[in-house]
PDB file of N, CA and C in Angstrom:
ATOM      1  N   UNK A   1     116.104 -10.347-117.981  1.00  0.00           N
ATOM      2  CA  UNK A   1     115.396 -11.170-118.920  1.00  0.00           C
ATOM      3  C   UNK A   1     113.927 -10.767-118.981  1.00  0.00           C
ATOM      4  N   UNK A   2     113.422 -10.026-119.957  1.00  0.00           N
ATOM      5  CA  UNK A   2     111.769  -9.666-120.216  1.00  0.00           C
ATOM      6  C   UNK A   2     111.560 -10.371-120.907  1.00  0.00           C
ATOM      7  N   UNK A   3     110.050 -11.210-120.587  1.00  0.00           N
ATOM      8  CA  UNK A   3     109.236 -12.489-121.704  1.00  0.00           C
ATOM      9  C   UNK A   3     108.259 -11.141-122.381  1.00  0.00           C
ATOM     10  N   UNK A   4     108.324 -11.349-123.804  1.00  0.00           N
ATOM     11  CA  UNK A   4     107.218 -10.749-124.279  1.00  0.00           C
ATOM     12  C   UNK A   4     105.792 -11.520-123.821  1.00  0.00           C
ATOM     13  N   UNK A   5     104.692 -10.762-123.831  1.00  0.00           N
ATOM     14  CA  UNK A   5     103.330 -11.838-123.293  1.00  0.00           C
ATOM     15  C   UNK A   5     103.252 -12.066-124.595  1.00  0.00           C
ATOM     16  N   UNK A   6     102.660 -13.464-124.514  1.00  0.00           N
ATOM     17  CA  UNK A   6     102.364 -14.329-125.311  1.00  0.00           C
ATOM     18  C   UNK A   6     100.880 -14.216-125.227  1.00  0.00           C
ATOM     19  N   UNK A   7     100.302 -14.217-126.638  1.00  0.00           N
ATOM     20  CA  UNK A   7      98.663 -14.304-127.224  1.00  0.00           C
ATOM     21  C   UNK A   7      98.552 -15.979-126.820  1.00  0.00           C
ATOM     22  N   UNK A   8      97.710 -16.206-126.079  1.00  0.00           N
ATOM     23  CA  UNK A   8      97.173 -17.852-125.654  1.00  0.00           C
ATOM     24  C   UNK A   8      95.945 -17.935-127.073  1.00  0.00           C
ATOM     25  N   UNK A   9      96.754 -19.177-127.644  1.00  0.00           N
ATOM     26  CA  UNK A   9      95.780 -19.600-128.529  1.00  0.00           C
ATOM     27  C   UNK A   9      94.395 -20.129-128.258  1.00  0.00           C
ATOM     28  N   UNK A  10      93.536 -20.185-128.791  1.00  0.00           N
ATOM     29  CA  UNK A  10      92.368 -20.863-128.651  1.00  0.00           C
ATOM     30  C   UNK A  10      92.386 -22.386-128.821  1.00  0.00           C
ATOM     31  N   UNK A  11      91.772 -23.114-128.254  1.00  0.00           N
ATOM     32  CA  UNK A  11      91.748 -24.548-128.698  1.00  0.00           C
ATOM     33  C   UNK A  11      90.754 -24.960-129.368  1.00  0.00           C
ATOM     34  N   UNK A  12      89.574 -23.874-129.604  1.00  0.00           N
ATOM     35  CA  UNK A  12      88.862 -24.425-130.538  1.00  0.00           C
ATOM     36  C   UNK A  12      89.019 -23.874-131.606  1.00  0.00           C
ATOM     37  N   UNK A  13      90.121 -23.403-131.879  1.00  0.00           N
ATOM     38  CA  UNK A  13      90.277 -22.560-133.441  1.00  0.00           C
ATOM     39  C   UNK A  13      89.920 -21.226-133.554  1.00  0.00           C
ATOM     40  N   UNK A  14      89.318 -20.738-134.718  1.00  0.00           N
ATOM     41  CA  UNK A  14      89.374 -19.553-135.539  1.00  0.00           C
ATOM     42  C   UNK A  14      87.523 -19.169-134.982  1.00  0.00           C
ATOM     43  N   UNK A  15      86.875 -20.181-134.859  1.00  0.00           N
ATOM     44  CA  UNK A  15      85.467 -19.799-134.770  1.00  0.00           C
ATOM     45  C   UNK A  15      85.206 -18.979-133.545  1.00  0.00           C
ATOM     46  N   UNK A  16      84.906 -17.867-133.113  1.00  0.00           N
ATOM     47  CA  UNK A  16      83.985 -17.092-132.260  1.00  0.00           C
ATOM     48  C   UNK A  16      82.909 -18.148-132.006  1.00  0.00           C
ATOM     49  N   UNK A  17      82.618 -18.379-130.668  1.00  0.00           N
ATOM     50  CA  UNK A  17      81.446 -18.997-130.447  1.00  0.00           C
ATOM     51  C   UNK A  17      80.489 -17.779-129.941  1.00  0.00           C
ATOM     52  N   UNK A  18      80.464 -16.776-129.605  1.00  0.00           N
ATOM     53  CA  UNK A  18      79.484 -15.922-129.356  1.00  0.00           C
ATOM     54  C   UNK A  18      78.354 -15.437-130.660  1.00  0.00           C
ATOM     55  N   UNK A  19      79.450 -15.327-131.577  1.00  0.00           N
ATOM     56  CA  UNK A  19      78.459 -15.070-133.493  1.00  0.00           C
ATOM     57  C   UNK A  19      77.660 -16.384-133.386  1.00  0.00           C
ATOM     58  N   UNK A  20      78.775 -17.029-133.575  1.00  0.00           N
ATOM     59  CA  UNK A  20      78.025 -18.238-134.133  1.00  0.00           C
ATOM     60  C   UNK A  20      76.426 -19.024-133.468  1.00  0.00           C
ATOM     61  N   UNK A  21      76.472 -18.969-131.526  1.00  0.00           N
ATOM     62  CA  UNK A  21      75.917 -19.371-130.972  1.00  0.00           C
ATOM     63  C   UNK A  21      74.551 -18.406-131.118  1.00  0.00           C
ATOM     64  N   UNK A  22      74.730 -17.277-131.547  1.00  0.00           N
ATOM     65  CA  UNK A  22      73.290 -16.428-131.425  1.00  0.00           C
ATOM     66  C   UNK A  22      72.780 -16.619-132.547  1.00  0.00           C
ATOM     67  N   UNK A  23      73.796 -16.991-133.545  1.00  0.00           N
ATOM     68  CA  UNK A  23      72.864 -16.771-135.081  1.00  0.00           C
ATOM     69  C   UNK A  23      72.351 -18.283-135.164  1.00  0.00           C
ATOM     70  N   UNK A  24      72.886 -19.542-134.308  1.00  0.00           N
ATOM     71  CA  UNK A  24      72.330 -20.492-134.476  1.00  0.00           C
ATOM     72  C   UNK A  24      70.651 -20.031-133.651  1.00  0.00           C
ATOM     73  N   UNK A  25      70.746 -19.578-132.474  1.00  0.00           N
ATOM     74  CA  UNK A  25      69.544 -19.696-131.805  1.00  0.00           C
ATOM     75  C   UNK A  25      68.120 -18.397-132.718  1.00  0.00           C
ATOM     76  N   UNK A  26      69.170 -17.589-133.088  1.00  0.00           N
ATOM     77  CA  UNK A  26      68.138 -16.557-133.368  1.00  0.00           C
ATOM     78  C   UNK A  26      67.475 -17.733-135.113  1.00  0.00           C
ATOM     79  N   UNK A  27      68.406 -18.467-135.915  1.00  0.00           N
ATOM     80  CA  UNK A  27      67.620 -18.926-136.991  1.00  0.00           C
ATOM     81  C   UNK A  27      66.535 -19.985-136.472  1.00  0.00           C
ATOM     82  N   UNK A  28      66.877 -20.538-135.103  1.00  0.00           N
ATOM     83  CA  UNK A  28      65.703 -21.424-134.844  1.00  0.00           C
ATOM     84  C   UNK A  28      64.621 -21.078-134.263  1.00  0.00           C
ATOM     85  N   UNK A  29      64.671 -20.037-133.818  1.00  0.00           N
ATOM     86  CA  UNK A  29      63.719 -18.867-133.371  1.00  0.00           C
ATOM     87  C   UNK A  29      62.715 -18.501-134.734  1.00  0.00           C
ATOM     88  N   UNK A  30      63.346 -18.138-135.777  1.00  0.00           N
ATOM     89  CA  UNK A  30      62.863 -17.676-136.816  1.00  0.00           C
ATOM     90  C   UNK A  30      62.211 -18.998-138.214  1.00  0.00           C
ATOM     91  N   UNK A  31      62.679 -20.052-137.780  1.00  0.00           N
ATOM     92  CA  UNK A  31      62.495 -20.857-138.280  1.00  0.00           C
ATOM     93  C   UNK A  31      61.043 -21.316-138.836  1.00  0.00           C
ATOM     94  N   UNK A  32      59.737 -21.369-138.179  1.00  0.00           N
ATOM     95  CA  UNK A  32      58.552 -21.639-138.232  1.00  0.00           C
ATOM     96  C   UNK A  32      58.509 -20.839-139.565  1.00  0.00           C
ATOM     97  N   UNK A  33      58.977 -19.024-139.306  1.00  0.00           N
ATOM     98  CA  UNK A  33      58.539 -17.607-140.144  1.00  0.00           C
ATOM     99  C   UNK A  33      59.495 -18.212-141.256  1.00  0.00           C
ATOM    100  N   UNK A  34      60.283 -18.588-141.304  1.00  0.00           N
ATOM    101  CA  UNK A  34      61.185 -18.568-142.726  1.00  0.00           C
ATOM    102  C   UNK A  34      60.279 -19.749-143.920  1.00  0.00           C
ATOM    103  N   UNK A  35      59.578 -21.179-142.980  1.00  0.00           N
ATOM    104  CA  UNK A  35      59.102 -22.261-143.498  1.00  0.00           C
ATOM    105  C   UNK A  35      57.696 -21.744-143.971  1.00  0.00           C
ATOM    106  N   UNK A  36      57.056 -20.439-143.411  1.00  0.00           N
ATOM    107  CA  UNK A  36      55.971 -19.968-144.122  1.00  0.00           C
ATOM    108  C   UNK A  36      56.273 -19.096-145.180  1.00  0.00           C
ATOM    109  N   UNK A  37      57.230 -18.460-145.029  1.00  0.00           N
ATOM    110  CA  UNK A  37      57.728 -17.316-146.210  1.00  0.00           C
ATOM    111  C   UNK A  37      57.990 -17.869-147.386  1.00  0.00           C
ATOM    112  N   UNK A  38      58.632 -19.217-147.301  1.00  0.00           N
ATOM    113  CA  UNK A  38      59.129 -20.132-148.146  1.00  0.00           C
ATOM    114  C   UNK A  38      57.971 -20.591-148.988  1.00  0.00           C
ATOM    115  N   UNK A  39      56.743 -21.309-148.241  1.00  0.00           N
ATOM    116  CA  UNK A  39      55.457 -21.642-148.304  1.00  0.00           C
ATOM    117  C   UNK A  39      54.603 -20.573-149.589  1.00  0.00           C
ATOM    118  N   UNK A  40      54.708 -19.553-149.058  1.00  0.00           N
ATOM    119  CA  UNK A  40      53.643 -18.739-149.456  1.00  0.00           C
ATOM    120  C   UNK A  40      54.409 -16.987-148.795  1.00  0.00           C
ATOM    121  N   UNK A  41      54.809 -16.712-149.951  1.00  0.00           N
ATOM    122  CA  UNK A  41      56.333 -15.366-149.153  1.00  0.00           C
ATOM    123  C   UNK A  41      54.992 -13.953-149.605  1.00  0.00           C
ATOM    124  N   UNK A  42      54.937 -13.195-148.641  1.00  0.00           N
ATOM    125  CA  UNK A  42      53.893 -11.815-148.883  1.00  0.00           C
ATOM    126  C   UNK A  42      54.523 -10.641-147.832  1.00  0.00           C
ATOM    127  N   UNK A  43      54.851  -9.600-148.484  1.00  0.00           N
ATOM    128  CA  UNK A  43      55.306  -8.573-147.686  1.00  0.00           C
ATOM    129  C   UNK A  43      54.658  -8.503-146.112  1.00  0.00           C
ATOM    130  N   UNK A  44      53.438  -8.842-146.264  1.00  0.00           N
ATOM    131  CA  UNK A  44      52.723  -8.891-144.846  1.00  0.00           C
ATOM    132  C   UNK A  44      53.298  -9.451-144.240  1.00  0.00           C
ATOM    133  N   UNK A  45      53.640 -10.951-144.271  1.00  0.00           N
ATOM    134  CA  UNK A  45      54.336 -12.049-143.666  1.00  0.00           C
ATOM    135  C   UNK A  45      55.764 -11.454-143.516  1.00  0.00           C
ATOM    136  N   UNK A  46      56.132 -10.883-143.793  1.00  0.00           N
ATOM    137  CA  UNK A  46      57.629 -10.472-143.630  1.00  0.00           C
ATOM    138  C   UNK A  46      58.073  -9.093-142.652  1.00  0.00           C
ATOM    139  N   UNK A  47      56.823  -8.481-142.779  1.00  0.00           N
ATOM    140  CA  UNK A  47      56.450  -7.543-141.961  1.00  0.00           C
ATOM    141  C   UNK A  47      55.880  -7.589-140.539  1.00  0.00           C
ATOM    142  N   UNK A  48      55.079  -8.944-140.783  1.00  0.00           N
ATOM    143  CA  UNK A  48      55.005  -9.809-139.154  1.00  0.00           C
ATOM    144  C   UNK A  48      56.007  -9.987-138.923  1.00  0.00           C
ATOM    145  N   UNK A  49      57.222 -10.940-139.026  1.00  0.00           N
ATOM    146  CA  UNK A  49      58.173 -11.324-138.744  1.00  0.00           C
ATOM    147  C   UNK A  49      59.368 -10.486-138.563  1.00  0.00           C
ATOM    148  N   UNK A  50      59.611  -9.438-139.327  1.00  0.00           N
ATOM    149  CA  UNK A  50      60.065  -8.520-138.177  1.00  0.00           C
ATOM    150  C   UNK A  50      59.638  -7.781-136.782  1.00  0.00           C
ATOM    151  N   UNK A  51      58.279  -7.274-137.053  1.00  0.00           N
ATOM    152  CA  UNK A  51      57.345  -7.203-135.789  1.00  0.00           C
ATOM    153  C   UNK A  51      57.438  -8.435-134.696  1.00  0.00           C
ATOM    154  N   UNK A  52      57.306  -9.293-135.112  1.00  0.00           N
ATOM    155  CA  UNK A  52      57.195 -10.460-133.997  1.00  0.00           C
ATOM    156  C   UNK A  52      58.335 -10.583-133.008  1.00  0.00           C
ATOM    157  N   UNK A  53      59.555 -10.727-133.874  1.00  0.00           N
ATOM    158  CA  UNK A  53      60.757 -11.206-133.724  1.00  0.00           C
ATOM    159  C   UNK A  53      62.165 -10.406-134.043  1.00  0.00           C
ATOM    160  N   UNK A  54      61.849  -9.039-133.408  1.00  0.00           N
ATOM    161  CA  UNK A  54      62.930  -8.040-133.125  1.00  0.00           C
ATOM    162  C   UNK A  54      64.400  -8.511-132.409  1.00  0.00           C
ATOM    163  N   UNK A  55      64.499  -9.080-131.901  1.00  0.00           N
ATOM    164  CA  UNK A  55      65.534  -9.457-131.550  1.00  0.00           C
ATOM    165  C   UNK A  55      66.561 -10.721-132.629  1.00  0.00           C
ATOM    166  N   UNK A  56      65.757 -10.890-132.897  1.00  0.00           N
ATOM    167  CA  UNK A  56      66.466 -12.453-133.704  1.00  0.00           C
ATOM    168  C   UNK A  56      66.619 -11.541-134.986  1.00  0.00           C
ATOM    169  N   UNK A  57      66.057 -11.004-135.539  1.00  0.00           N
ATOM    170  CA  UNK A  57      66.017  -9.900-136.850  1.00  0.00           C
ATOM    171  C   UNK A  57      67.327  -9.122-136.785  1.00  0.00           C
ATOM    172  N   UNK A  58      67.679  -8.653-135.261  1.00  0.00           N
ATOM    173  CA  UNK A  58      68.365  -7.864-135.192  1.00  0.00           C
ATOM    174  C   UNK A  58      69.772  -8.445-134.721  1.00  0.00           C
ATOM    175  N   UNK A  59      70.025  -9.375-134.179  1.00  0.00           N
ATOM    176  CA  UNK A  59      71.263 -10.406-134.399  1.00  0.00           C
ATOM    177  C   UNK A  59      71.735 -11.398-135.809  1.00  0.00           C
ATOM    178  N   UNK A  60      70.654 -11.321-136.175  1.00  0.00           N
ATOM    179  CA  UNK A  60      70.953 -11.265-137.825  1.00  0.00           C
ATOM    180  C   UNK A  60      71.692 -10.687-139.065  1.00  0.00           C
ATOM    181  N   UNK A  61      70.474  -9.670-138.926  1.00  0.00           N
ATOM    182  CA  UNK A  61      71.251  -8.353-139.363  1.00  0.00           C
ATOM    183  C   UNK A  61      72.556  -7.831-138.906  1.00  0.00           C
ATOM    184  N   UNK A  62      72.911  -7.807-137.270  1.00  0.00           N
ATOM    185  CA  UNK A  62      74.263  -7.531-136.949  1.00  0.00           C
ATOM    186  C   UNK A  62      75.047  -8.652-136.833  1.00  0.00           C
ATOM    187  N   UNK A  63      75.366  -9.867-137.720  1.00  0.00           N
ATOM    188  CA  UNK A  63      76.514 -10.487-137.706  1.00  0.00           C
ATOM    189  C   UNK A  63      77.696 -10.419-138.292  1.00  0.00           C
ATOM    190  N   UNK A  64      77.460  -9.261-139.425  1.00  0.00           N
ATOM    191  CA  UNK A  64      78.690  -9.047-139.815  1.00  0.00           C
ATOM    192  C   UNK A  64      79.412  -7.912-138.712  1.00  0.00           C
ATOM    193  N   UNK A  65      79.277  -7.259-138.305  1.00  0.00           N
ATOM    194  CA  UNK A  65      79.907  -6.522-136.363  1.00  0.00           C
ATOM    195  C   UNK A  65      80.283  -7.110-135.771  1.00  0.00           C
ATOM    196  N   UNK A  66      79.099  -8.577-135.779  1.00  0.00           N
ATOM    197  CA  UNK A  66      79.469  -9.531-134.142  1.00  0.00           C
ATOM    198  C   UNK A  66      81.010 -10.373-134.773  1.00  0.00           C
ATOM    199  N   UNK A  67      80.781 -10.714-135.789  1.00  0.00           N
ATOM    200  CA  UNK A  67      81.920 -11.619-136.420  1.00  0.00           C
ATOM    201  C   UNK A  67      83.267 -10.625-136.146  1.00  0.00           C
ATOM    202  N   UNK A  68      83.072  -9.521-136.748  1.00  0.00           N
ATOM    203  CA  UNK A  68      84.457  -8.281-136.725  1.00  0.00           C
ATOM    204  C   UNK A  68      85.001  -8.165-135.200  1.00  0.00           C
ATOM    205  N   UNK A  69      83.992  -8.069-134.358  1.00  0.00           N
ATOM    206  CA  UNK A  69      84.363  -7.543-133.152  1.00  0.00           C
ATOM    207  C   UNK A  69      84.847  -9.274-132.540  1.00  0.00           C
ATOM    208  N   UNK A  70      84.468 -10.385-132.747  1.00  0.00           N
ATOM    209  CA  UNK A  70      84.910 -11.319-132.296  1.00  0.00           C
ATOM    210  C   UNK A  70      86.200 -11.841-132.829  1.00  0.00           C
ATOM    211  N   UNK A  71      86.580 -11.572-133.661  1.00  0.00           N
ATOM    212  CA  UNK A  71      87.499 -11.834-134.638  1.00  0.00           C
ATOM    213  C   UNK A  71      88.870 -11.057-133.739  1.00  0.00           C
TER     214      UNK A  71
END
């Protein structure tokens, strides 16, 4: 008698919490920069804010990967 292994479902569903949890922290990170861009938007200001905030820019930008690879 061989059991095929069985895929253990998730109990919280379909959502990846690893995407989701960075892109929540990296938008509140970025948050202040988005409420000035919004304010008064100037390539300068946008050019700080990637300068400033390389990391959050860059979990951003890679969520369509993080989603694929979590998926």
């Amino acid at each position: 008698m061989s059991e095929t292994p069985r895929r253990h479902s998730r109990s919280w569903g379909r959502w990846p919490l690893v995407p989701v949890l960075l892109a929540v922290l990296a938008l509140l990170d970025l948050r202040l920069e988005f409420r000035l861009l919004a304010d008064h938007f100037t390539f300068t200001a946008l050019g700080f804010l990637v300068r400033s905030h390389p990391l959050a820019v860059s979990v951003l930008l890679l969520q369509p990967s993080l989603w694929h690879h979590y998926r």
